[in-house]
PDB file of N, CA and C in Angstrom:
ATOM      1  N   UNK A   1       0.843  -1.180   0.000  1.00  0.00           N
ATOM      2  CA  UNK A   1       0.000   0.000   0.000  1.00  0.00           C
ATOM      3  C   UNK A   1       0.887   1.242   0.000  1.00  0.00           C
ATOM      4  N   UNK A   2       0.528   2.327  -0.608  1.00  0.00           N
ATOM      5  CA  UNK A   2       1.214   3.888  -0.804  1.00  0.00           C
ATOM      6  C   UNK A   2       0.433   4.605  -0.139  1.00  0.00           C
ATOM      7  N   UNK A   3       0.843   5.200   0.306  1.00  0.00           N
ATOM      8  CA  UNK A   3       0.286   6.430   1.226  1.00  0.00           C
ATOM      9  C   UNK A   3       0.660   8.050   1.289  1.00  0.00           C
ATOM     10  N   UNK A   4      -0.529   8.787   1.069  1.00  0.00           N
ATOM     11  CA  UNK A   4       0.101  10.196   0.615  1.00  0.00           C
ATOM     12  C   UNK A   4      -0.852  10.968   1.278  1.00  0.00           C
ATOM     13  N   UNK A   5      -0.731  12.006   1.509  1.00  0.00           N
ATOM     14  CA  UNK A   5      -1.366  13.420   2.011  1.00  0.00           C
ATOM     15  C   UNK A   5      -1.551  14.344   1.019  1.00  0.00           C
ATOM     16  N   UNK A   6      -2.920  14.668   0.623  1.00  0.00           N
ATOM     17  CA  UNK A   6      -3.332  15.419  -0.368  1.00  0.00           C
ATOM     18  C   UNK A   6      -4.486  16.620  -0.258  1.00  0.00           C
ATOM     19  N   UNK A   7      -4.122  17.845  -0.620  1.00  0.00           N
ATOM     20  CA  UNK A   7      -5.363  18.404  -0.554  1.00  0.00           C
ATOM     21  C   UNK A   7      -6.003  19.197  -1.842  1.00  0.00           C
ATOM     22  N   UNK A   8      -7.784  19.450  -1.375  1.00  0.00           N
ATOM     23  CA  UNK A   8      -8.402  19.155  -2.954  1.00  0.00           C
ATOM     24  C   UNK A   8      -8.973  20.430  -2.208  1.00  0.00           C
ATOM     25  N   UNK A   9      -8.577  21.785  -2.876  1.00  0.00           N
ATOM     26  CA  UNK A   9      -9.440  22.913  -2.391  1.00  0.00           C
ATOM     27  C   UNK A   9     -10.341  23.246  -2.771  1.00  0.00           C
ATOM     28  N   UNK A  10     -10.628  23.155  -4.286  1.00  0.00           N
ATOM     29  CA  UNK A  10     -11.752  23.610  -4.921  1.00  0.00           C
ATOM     30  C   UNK A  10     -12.733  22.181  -5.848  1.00  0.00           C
ATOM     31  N   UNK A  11     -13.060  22.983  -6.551  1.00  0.00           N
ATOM     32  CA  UNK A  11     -14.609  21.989  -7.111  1.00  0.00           C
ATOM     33  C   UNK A  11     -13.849  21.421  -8.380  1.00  0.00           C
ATOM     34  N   UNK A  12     -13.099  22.364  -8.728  1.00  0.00           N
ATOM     35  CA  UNK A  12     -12.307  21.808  -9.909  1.00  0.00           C
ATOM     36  C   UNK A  12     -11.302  20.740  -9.689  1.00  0.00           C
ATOM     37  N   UNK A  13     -10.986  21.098  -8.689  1.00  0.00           N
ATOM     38  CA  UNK A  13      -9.737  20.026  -8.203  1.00  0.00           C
ATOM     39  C   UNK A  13     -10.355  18.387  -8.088  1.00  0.00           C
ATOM     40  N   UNK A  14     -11.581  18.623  -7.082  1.00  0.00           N
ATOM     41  CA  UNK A  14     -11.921  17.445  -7.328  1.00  0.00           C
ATOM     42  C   UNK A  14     -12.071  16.707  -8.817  1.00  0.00           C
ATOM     43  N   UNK A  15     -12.835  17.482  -9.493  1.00  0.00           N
ATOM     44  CA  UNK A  15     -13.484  16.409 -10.839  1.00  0.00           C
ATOM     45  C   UNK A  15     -12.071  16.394 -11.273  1.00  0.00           C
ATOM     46  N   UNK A  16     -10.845  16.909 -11.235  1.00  0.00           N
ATOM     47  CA  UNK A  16      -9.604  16.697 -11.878  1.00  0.00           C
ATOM     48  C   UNK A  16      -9.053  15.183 -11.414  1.00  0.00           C
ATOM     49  N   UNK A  17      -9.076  15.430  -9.909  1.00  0.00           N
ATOM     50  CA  UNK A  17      -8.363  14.532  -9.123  1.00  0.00           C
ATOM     51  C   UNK A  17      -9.242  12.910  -9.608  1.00  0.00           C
ATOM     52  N   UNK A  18     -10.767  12.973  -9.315  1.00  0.00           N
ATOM     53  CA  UNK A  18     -11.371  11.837  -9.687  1.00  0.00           C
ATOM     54  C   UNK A  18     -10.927  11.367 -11.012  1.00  0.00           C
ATOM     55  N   UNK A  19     -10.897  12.255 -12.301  1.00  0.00           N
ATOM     56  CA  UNK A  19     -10.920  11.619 -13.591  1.00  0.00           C
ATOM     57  C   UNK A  19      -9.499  10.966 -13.615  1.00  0.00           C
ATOM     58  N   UNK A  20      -8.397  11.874 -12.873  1.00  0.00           N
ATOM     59  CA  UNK A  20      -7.126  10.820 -12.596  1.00  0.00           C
ATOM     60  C   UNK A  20      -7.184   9.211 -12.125  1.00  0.00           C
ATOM     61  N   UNK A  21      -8.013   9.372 -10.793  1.00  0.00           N
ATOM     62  CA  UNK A  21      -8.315   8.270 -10.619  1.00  0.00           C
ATOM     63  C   UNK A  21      -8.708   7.260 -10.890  1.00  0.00           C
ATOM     64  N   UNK A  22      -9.768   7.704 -11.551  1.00  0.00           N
ATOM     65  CA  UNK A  22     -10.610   6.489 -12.653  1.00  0.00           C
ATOM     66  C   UNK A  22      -9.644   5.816 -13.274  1.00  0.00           C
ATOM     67  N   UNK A  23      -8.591   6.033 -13.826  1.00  0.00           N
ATOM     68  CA  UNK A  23      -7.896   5.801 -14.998  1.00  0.00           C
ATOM     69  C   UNK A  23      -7.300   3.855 -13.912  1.00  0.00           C
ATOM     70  N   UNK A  24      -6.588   4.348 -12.529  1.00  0.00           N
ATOM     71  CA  UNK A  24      -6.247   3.488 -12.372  1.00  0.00           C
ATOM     72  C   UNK A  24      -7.333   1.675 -11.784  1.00  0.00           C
ATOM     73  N   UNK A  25      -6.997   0.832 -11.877  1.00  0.00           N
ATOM     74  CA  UNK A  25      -7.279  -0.420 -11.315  1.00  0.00           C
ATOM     75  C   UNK A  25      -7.445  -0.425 -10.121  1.00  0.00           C
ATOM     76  N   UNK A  26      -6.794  -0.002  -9.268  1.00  0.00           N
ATOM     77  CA  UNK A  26      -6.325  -0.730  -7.916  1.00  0.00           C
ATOM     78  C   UNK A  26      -7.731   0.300  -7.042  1.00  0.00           C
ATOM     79  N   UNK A  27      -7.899  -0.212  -6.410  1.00  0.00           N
ATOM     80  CA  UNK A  27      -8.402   0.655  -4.728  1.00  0.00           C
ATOM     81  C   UNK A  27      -7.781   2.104  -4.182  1.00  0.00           C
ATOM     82  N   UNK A  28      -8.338   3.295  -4.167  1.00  0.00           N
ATOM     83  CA  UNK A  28      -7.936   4.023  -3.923  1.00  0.00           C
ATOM     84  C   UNK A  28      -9.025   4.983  -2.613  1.00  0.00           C
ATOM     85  N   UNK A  29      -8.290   4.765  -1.533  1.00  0.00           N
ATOM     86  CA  UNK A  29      -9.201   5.248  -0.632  1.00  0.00           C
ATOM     87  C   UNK A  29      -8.736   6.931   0.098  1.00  0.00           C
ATOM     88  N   UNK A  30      -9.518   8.105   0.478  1.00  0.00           N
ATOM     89  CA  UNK A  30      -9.472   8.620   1.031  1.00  0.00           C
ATOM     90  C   UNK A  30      -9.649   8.555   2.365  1.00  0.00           C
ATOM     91  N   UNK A  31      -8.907   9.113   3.499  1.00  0.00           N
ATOM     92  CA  UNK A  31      -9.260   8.689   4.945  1.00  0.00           C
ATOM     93  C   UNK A  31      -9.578  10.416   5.215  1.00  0.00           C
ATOM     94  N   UNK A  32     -10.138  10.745   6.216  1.00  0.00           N
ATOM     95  CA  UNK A  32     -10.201  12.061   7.081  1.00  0.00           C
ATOM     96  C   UNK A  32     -10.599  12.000   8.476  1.00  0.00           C
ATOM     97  N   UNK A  33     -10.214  11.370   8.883  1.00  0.00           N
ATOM     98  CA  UNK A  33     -10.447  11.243  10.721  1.00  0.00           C
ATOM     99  C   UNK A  33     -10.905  10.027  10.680  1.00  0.00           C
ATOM    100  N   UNK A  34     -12.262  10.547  11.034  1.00  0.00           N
ATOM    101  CA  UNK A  34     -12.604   8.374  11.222  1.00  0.00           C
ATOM    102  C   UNK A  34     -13.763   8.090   9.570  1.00  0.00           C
ATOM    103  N   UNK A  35     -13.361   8.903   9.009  1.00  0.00           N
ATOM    104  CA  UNK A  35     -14.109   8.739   7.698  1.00  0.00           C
ATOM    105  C   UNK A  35     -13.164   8.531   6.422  1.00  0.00           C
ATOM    106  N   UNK A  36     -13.347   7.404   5.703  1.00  0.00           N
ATOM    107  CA  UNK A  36     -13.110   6.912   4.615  1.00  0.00           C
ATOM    108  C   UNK A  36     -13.962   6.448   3.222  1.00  0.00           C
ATOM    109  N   UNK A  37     -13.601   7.164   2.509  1.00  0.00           N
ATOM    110  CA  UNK A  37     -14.371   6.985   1.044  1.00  0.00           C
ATOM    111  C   UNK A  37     -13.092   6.644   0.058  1.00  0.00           C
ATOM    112  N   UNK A  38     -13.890   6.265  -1.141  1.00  0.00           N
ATOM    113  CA  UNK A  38     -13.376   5.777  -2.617  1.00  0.00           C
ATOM    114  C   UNK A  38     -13.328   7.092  -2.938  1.00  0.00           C
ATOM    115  N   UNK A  39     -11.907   7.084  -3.353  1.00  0.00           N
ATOM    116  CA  UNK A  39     -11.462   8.145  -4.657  1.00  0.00           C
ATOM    117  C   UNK A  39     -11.757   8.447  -5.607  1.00  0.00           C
ATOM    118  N   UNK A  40     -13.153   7.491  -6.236  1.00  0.00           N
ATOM    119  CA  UNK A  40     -13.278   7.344  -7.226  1.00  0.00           C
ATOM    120  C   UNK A  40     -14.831   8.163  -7.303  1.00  0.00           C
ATOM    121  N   UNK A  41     -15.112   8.265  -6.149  1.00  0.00           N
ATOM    122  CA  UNK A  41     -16.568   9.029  -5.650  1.00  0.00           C
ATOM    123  C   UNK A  41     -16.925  10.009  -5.721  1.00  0.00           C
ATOM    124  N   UNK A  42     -17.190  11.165  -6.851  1.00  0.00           N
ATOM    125  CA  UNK A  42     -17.068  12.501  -6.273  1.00  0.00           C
ATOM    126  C   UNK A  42     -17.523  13.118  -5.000  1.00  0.00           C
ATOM    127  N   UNK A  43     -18.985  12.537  -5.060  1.00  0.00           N
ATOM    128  CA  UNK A  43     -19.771  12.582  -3.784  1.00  0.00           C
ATOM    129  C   UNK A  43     -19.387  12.215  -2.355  1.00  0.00           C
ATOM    130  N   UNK A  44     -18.073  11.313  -2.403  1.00  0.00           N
ATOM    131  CA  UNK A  44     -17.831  10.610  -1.899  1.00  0.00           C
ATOM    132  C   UNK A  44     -16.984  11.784  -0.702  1.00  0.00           C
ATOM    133  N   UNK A  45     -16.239  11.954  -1.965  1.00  0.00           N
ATOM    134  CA  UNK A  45     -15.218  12.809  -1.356  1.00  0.00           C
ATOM    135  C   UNK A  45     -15.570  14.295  -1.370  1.00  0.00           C
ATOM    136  N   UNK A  46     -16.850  14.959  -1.751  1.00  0.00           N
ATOM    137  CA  UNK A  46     -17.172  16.290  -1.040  1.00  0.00           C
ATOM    138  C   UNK A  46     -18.155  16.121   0.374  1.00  0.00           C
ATOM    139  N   UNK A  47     -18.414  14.245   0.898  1.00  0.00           N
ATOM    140  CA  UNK A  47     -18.655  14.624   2.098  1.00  0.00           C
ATOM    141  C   UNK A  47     -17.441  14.580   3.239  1.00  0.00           C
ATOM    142  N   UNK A  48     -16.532  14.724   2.333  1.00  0.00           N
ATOM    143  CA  UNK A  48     -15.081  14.680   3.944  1.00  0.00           C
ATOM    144  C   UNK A  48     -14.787  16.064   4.274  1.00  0.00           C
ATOM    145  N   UNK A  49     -14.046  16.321   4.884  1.00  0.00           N
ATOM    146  CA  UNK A  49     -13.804  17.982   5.256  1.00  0.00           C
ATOM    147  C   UNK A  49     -12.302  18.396   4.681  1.00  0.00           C
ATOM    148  N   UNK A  50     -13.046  19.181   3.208  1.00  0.00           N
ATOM    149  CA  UNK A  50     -11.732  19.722   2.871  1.00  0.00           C
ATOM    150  C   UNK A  50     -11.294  20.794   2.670  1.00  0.00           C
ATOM    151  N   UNK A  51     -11.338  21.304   3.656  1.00  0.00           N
ATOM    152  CA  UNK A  51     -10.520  22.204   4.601  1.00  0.00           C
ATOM    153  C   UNK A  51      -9.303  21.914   4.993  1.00  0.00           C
ATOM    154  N   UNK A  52      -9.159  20.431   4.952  1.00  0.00           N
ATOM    155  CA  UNK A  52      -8.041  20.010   5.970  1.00  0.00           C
ATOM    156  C   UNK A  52      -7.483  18.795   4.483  1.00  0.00           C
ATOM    157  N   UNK A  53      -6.245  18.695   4.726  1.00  0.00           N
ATOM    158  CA  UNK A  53      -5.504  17.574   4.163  1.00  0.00           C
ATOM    159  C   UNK A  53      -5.546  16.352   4.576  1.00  0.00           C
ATOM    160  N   UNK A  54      -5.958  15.264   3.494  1.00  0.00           N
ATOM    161  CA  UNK A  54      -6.739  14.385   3.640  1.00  0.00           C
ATOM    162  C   UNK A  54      -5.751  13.393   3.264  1.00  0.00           C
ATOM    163  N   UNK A  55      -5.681  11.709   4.155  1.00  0.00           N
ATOM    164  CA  UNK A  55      -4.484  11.232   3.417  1.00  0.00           C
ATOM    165  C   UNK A  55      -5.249   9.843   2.657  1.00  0.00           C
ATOM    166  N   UNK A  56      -4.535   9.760   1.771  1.00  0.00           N
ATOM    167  CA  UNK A  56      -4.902   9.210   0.511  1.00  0.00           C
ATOM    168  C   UNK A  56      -4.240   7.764   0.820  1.00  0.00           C
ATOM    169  N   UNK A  57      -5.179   6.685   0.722  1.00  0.00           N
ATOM    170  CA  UNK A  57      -4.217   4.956   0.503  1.00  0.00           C
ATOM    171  C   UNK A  57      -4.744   4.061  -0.767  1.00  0.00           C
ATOM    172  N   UNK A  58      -3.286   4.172  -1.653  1.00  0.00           N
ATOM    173  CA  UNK A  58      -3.695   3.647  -3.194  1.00  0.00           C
ATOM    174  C   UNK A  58      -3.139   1.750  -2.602  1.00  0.00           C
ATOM    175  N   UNK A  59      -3.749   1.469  -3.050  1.00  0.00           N
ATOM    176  CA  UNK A  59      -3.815  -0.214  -2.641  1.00  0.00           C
ATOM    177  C   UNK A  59      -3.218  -1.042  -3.462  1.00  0.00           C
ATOM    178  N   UNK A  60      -1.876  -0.757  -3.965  1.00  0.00           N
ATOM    179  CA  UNK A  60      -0.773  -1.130  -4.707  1.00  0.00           C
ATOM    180  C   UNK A  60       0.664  -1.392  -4.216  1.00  0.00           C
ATOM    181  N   UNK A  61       1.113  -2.075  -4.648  1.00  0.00           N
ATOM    182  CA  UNK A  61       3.100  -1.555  -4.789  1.00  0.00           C
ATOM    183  C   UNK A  61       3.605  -1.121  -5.909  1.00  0.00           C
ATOM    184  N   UNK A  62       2.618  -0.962  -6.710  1.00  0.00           N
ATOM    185  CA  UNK A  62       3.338  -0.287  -7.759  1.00  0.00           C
ATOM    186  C   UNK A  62       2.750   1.116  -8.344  1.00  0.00           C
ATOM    187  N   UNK A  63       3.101   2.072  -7.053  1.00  0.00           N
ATOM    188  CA  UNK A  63       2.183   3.234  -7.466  1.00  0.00           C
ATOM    189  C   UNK A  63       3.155   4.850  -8.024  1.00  0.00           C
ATOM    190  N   UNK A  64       4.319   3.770  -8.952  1.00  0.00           N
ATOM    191  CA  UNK A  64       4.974   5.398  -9.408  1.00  0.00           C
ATOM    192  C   UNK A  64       4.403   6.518  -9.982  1.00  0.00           C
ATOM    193  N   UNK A  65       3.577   5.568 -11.327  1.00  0.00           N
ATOM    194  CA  UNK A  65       2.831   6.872 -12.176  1.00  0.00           C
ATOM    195  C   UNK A  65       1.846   7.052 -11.567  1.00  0.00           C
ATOM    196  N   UNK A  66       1.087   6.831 -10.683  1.00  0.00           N
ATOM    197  CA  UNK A  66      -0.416   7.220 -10.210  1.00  0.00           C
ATOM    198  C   UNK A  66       0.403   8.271  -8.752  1.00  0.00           C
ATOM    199  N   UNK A  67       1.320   8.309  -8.491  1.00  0.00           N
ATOM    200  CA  UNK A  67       1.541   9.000  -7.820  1.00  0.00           C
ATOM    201  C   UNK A  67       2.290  10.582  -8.411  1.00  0.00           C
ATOM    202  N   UNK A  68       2.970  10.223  -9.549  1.00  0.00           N
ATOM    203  CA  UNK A  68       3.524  11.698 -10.553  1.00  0.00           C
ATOM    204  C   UNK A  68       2.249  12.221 -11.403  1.00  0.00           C
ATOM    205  N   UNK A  69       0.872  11.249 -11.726  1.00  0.00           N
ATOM    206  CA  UNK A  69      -0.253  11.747 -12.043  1.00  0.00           C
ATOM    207  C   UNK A  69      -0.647  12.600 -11.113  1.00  0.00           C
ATOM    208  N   UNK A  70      -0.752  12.563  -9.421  1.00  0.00           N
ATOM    209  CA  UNK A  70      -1.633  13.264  -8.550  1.00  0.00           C
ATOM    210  C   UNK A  70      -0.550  14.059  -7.746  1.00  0.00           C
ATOM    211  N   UNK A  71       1.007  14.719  -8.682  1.00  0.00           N
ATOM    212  CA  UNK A  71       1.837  15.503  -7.661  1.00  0.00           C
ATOM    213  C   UNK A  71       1.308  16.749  -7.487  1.00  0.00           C
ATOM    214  N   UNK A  72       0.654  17.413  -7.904  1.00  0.00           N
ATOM    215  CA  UNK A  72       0.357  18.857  -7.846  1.00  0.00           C
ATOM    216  C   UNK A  72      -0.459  18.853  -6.695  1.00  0.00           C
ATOM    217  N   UNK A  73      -1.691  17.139  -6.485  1.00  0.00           N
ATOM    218  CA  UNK A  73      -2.482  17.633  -4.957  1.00  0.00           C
ATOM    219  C   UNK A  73      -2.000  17.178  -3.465  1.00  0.00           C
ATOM    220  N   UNK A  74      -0.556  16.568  -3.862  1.00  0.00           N
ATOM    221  CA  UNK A  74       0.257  16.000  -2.495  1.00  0.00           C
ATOM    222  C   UNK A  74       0.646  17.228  -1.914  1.00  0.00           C
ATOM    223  N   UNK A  75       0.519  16.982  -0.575  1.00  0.00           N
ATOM    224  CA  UNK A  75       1.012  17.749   0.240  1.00  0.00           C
ATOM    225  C   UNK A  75       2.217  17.393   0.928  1.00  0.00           C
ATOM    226  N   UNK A  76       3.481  18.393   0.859  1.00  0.00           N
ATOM    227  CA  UNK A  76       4.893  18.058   0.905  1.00  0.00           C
ATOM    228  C   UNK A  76       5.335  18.351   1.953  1.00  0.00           C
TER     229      UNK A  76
END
C-alpha cells in the first residue's frame, strides 16, 4: 500500500483529481479522521472535510505513475 497526504481545495480540483483516478485499477481510498471513502466518488469525497488535508491509501506496490499523475495535490 502507498500512502500520501493530499489536498483538494476547490470543485475543480476534485473532478480533476477523480478523472485521474478512474484511470487506475487498484483501490484508492481517502481517509479524514474516522471517515473513509473511494477516490473514485465525487460525492464521496465532497462529504469529507476539505478544509483540511486528507491522506490518501492507493492499494498497490506499484504506485509510481499514479503518484507523478496526482503531484500537484500531495502535500509536501
Amino acid at each position: 500500500m502507498t500512502k500520501a497526504t493530499v489536498s483538494l481545495q476547490a470543485i475543480n480540483d476534485v473532478k480533476d483529481f477523480v478523472n485521474i483516478v478512474m484511470k487506475y485499477e487498484f483501490d484508492i481510498d481517502l481517509v479524514s479522521g474516522r471517515y473513509a471513502v473511494d477516490a473514485k466518488s465525487i460525492m464521496g469525497i465532497f462529504s469529507l472535510d476539505l478544509s483540511k488535508p486528507i491522506e490518501l491509501n492507493a492499494h498497490t506496490d506499484d504506485a509510481d505513475k499514479f503518484m507523478k499523475d496526482i503531484e500537484k495535490y500531495i502535500v509536501k
